[in-house]
Structures are given as C-alpha cells and as structure tokens.
N, C-alpha and C. Protein backbone atom coordinates (compact mmCIF):
# COMPACT_ATOMS: atom_id res chain seq x y z
N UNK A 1 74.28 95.93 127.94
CA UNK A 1 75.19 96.55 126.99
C UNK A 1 74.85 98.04 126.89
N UNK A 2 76.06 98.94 126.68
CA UNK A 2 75.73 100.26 127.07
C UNK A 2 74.96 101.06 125.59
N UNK A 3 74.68 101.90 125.47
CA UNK A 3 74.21 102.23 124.30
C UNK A 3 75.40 102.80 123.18
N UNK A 4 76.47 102.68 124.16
CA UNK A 4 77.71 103.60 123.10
C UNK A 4 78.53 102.30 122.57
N UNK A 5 78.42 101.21 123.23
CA UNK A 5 78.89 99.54 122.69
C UNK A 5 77.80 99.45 121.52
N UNK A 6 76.50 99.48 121.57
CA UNK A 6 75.66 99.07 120.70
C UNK A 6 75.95 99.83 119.39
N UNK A 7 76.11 101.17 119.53
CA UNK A 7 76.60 101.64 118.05
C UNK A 7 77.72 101.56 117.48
N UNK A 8 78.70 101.62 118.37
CA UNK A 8 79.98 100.84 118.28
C UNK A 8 79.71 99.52 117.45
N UNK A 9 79.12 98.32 117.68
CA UNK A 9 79.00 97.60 117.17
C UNK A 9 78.32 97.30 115.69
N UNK A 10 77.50 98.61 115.86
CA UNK A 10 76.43 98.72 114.98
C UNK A 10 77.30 99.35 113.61
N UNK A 11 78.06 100.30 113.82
CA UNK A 11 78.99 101.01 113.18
C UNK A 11 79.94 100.04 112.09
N UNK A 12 80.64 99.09 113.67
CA UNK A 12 81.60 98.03 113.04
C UNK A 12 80.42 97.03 112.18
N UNK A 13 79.88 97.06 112.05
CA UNK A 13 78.53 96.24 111.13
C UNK A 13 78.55 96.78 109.54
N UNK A 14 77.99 97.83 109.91
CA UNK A 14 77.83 98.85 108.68
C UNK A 14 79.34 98.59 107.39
N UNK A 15 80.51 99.23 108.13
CA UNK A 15 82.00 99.28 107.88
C UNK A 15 82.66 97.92 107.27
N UNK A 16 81.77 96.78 107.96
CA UNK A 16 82.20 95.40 106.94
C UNK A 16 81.49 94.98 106.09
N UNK A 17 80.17 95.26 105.97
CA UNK A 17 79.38 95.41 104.95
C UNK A 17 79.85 96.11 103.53
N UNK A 18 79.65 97.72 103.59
CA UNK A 18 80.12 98.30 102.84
C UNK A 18 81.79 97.83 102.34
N UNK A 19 82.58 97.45 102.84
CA UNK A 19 84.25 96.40 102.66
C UNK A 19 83.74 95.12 101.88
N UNK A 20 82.63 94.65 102.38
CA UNK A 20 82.17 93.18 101.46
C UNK A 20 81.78 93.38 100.68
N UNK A 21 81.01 94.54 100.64
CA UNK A 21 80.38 94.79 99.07
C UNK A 21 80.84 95.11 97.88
N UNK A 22 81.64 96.31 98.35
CA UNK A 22 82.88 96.57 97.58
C UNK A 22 84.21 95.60 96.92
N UNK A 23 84.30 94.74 98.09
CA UNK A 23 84.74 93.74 97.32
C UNK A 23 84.78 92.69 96.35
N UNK A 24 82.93 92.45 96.58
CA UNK A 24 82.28 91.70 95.78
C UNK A 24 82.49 91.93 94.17
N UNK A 25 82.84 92.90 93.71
CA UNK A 25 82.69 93.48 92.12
C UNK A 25 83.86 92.76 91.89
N UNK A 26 83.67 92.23 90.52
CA UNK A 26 84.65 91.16 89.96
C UNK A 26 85.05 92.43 88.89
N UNK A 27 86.45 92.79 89.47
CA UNK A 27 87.57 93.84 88.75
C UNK A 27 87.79 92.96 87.51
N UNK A 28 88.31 91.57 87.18
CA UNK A 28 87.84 91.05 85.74
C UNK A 28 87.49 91.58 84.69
N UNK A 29 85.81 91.36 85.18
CA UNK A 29 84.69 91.36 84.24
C UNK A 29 84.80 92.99 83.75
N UNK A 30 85.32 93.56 85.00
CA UNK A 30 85.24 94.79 84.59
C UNK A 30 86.18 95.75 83.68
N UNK A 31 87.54 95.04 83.89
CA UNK A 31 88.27 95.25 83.08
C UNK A 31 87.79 94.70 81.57
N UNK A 32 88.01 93.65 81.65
CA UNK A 32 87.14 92.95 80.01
C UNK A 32 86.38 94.23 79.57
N UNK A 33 85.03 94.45 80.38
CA UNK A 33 84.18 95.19 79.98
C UNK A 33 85.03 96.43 78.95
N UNK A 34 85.55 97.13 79.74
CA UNK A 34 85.99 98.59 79.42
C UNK A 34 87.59 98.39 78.72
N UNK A 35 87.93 97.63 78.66
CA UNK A 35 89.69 96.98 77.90
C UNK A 35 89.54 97.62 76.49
N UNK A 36 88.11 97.57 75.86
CA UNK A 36 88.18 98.17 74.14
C UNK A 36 87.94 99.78 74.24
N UNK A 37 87.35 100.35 75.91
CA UNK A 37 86.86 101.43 75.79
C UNK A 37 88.10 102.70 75.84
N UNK A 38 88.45 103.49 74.63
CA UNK A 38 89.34 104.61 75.16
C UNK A 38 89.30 105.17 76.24
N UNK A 39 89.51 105.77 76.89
CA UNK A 39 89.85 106.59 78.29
C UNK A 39 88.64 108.01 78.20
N UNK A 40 87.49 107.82 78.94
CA UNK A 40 87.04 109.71 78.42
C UNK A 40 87.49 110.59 78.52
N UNK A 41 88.27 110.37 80.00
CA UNK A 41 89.23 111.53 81.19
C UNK A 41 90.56 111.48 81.31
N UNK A 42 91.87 112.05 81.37
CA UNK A 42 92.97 111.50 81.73
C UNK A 42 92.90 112.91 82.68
N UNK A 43 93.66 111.96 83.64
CA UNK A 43 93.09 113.46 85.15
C UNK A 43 94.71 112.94 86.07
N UNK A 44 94.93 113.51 86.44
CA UNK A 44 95.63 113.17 88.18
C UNK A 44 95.21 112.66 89.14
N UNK A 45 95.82 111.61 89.91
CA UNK A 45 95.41 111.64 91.26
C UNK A 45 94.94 112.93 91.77
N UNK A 46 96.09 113.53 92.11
CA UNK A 46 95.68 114.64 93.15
C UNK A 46 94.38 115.59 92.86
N UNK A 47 94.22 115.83 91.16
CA UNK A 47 93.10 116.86 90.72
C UNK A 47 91.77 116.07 90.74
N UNK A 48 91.82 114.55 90.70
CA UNK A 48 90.51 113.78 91.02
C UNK A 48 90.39 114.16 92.04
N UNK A 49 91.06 114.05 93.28
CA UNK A 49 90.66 113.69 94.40
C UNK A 49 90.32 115.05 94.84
N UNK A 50 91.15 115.89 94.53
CA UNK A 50 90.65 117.65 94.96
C UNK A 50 89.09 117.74 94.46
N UNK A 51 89.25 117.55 93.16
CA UNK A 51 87.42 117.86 92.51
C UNK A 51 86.56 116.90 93.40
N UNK A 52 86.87 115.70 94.22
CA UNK A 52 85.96 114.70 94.72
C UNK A 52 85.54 115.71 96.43
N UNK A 53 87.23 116.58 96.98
CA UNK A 53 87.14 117.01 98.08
C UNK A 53 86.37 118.44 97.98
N UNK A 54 86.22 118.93 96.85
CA UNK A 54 85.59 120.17 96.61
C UNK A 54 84.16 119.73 96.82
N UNK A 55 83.21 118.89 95.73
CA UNK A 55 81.92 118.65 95.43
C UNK A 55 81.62 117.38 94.82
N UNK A 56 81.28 116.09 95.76
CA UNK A 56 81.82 115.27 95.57
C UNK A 56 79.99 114.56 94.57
N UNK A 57 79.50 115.57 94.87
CA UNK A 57 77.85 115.10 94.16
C UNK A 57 78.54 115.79 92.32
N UNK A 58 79.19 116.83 92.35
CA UNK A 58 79.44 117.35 91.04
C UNK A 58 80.37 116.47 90.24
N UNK A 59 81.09 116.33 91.50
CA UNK A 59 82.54 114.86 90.41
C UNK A 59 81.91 113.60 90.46
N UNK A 60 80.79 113.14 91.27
CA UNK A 60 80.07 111.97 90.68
C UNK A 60 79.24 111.87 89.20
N UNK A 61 78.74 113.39 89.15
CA UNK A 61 78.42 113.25 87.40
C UNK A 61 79.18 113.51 86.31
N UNK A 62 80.13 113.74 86.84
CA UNK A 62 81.64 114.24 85.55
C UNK A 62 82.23 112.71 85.53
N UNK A 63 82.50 111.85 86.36
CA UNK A 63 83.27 111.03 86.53
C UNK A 63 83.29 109.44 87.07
N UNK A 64 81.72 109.34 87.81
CA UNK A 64 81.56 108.00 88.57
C UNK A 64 81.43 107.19 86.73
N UNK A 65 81.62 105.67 86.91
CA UNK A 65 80.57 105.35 85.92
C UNK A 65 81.41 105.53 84.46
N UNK A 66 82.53 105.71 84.58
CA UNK A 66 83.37 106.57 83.37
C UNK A 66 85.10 105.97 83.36
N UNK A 67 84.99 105.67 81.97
CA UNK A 67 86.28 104.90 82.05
C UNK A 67 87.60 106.12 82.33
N UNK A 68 88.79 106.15 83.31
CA UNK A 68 89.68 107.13 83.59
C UNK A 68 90.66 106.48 83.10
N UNK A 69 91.36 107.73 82.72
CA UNK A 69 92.84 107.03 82.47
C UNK A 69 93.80 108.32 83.89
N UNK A 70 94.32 107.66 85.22
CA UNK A 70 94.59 108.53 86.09
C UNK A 70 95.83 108.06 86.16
N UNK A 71 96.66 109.24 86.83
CA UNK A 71 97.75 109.16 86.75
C UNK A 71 98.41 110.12 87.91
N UNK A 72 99.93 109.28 88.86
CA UNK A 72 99.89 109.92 89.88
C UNK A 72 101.06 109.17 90.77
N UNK A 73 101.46 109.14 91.71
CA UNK A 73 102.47 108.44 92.42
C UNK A 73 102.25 107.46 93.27
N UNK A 74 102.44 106.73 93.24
CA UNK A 74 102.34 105.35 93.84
C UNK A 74 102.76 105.55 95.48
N UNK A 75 101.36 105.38 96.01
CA UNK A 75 101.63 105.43 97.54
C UNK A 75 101.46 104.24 98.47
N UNK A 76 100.72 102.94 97.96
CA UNK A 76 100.70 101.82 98.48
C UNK A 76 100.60 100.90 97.53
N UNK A 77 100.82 99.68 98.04
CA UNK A 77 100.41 98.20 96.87
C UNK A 77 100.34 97.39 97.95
N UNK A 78 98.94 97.21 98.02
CA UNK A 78 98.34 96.38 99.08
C UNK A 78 97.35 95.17 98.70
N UNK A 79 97.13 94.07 99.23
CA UNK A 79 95.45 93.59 99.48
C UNK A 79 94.82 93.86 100.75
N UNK A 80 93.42 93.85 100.22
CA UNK A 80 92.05 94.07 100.67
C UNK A 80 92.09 93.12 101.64
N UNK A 81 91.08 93.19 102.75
CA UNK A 81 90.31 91.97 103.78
C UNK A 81 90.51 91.06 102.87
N UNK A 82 89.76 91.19 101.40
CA UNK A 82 89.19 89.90 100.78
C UNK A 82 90.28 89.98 99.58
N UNK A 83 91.82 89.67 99.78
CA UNK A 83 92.51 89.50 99.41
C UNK A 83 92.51 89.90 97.98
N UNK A 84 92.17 91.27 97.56
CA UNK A 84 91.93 92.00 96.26
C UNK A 84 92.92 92.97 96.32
N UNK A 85 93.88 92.68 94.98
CA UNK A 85 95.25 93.67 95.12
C UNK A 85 94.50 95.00 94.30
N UNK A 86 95.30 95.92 95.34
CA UNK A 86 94.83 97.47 94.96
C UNK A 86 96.14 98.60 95.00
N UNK A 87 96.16 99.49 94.19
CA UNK A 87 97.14 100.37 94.53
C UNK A 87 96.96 101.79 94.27
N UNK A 88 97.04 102.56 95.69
CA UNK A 88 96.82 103.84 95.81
C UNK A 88 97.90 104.86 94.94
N UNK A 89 97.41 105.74 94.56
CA UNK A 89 97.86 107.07 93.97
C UNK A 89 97.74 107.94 95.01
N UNK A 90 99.05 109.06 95.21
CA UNK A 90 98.41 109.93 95.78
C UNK A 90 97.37 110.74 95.41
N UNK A 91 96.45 111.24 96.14
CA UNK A 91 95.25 112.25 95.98
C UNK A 91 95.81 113.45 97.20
N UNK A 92 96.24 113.48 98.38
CA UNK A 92 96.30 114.67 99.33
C UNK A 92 97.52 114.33 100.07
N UNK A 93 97.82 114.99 100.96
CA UNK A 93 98.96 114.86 101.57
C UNK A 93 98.82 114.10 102.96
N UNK A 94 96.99 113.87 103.30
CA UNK A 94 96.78 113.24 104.55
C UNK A 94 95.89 111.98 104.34
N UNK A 95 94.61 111.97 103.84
CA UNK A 95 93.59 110.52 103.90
C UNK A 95 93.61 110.42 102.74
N UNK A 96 93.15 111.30 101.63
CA UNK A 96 92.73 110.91 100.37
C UNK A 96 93.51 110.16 99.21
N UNK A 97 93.33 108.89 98.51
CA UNK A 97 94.15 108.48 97.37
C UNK A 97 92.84 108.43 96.41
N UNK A 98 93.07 108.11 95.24
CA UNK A 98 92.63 107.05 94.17
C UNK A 98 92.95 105.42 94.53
N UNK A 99 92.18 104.82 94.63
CA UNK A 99 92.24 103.49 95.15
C UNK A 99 92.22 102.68 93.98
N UNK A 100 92.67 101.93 93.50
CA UNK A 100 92.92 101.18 92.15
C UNK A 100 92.61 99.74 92.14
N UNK A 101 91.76 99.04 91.51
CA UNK A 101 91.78 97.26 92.42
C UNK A 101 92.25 96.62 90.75
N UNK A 102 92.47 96.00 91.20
CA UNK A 102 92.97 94.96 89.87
C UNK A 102 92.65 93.86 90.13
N UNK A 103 92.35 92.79 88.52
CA UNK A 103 92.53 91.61 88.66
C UNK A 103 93.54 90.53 89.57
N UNK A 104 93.08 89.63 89.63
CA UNK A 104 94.34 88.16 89.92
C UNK A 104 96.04 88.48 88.99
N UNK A 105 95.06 88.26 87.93
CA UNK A 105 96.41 88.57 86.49
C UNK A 105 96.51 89.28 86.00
N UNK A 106 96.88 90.29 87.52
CA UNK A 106 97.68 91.84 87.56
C UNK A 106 98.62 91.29 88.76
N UNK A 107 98.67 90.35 89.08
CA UNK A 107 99.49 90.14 90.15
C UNK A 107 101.42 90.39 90.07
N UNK A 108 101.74 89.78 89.01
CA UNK A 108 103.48 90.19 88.61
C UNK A 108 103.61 91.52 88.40
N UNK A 109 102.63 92.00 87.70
CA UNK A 109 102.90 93.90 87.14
C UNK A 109 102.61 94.25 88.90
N UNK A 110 101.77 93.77 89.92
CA UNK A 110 102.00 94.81 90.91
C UNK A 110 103.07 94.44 91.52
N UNK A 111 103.38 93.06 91.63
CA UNK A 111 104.67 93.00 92.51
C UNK A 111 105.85 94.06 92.05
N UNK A 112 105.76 93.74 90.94
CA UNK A 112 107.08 94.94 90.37
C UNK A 112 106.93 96.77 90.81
N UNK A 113 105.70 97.10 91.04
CA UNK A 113 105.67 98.69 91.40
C UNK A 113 106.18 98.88 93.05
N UNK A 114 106.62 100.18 92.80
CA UNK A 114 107.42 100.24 94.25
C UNK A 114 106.91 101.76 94.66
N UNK A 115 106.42 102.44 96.20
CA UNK A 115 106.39 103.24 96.37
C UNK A 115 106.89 104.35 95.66
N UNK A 116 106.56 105.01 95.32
CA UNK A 116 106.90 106.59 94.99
C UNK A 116 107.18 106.74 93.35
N UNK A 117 106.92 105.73 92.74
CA UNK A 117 106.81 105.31 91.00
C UNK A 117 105.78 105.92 90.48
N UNK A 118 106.35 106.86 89.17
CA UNK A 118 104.96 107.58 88.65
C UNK A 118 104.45 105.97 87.74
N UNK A 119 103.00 106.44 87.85
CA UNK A 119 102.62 105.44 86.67
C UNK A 119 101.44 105.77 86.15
N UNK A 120 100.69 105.55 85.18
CA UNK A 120 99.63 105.50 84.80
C UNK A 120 98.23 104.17 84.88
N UNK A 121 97.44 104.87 85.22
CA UNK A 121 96.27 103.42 85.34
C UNK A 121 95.02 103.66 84.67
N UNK A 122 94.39 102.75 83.82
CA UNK A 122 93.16 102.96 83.35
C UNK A 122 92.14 102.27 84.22
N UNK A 123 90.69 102.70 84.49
CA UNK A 123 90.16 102.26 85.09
C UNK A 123 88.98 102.76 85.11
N UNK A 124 87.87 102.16 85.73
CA UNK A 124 86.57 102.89 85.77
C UNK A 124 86.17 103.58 87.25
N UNK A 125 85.67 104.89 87.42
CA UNK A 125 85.67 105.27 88.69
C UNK A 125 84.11 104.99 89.19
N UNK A 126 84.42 104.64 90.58
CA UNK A 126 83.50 103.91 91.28
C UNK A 126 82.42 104.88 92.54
N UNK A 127 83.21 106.15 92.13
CA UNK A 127 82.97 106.96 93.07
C UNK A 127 83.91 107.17 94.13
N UNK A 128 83.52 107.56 95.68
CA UNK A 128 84.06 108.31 96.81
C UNK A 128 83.64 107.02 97.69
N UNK A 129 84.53 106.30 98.30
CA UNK A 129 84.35 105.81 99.76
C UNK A 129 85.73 106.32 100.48
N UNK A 130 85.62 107.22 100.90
CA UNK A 130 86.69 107.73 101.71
C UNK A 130 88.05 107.95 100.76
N UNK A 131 88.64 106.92 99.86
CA UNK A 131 89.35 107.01 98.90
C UNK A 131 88.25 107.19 97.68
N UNK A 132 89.08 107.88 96.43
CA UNK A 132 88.43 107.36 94.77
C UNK A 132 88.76 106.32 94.51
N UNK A 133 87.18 105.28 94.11
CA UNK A 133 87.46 104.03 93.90
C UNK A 133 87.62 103.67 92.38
N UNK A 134 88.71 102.82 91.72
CA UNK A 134 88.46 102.89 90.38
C UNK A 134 88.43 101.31 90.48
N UNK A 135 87.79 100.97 89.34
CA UNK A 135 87.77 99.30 89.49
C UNK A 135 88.18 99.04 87.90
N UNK A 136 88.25 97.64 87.95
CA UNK A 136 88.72 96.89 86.52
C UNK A 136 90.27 97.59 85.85
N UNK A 137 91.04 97.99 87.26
CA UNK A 137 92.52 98.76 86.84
C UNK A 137 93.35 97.99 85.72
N UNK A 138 93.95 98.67 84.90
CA UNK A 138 95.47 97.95 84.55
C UNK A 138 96.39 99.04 84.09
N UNK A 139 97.79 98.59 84.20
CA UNK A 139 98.35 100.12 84.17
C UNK A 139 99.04 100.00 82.74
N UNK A 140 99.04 101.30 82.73
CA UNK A 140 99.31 101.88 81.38
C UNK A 140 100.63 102.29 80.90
N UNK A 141 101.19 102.65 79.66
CA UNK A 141 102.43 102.31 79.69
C UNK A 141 102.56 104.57 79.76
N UNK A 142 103.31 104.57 80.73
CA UNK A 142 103.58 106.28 81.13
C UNK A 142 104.63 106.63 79.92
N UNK A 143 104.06 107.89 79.19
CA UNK A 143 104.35 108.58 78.26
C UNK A 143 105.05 109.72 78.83
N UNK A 144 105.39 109.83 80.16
CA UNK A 144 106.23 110.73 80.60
C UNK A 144 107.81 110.68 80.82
C-alpha cells in the first residue's frame, strides 16, 4: 500500500470519527438543558460566521459554550450520516453556515421550513467544525 493510500485512509478515519462524535451529543438533553436559559447573544448567521472566519480562537471565548439566539436564511434541511436533522443558515456565500441540529421532536417544524425562509433559532454554540455548530436547536418565533 502506497504511502499516499495510507493517509488517505488515515484521513478518511479521522473525518468519521470526528462525524461520530459529533453526532453522539444528545441535542435533547441539550435543549432541555438551556430551554429556561434566555439567549446571551442574538447575532446573524453571516456575522457569526465572519467573527468565526476572522479569529476563530477569539469567537470561541465570546461564543462556544453559550446559549445563541441566531438568525439568518435557511440554506439546507438535511440529516446527518447518523440520521440527526440539522439546518444550515447562511454564514458566506461559499463553505461557511451555522449548522443547527435538533431534536427527533423537531421533526414537523423542520419538514415545514423551505430554502431561502428567514427564521430564527436558539441554540447553544458548539464551536467551528468547518460549519458553526449549534446544538440543542429550536426555532424561534421571527419578530421580523
């Protein structure tokens, strides 16, 4: 095996790991958790994700760890590998969103969102994996 297969492989290792792990967090518990907590932040997609693309060690202490209330346009409504419904906000015009995961019984409220819908989501941010991760989502009723 060549040495550029081995990291190749080694890579694709790493990449489902970090996907399993991430998946592992029970959005639930986490919602429960933070459901009584007001919002600290109400931010944008796009201005999270800029402050994450500027200095992403500086927006981890403003923001990982911290209940958000974000808000922004609906660019996907998807599940995960491990069948965990999530829905992106825009953050940039090319890779970056806010990544949103929700419970099971968030399942009817996502069927109903449709590309390009402003909405609001509360959630706790999880940090930077390529997207902003927020976990324990539910969306909020938009005052706009």
């Amino acid at each position: 095996m060549t040495t550029k297969i081995r990291h190749l492989l080694s890579a694709t290792a790493v990449a489902v790991f970090f996907v399993l792990a991430i998946a592992s967090s029970d959005d639930k518990a986490t919602e429960t958790e933070i459901s009584a907590n007001t919002p600290e932040i109400s931010i944008s997609a796009q201005q999270l994700y800029q402050e994450y693309d500027e200095n992403e060690v500086a927006a981890d202490l403003k923001y990982k760890d911290k209940v958000l209330l974000v808000s922004g346009t609906v660019d996907e409504i998807a599940k995960d590998i491990t069948d965990n419904i999530y829905v992106t906000l825009k953050g940039d015009e090319f890779i970056g969103d806010a990544q949103c995961f929700f419970a099971d019984n968030h399942t009817d409220e996502a069927a109903q969102l449709k590309k390009g819908m402003k909405i609001t989501i509360k959630g706790m941010c999880d940090g930077k994996m390529m997207n902003i991760l927020l976990r324990g989502c539910s969306l909020q009723t938009d005052k706009k």
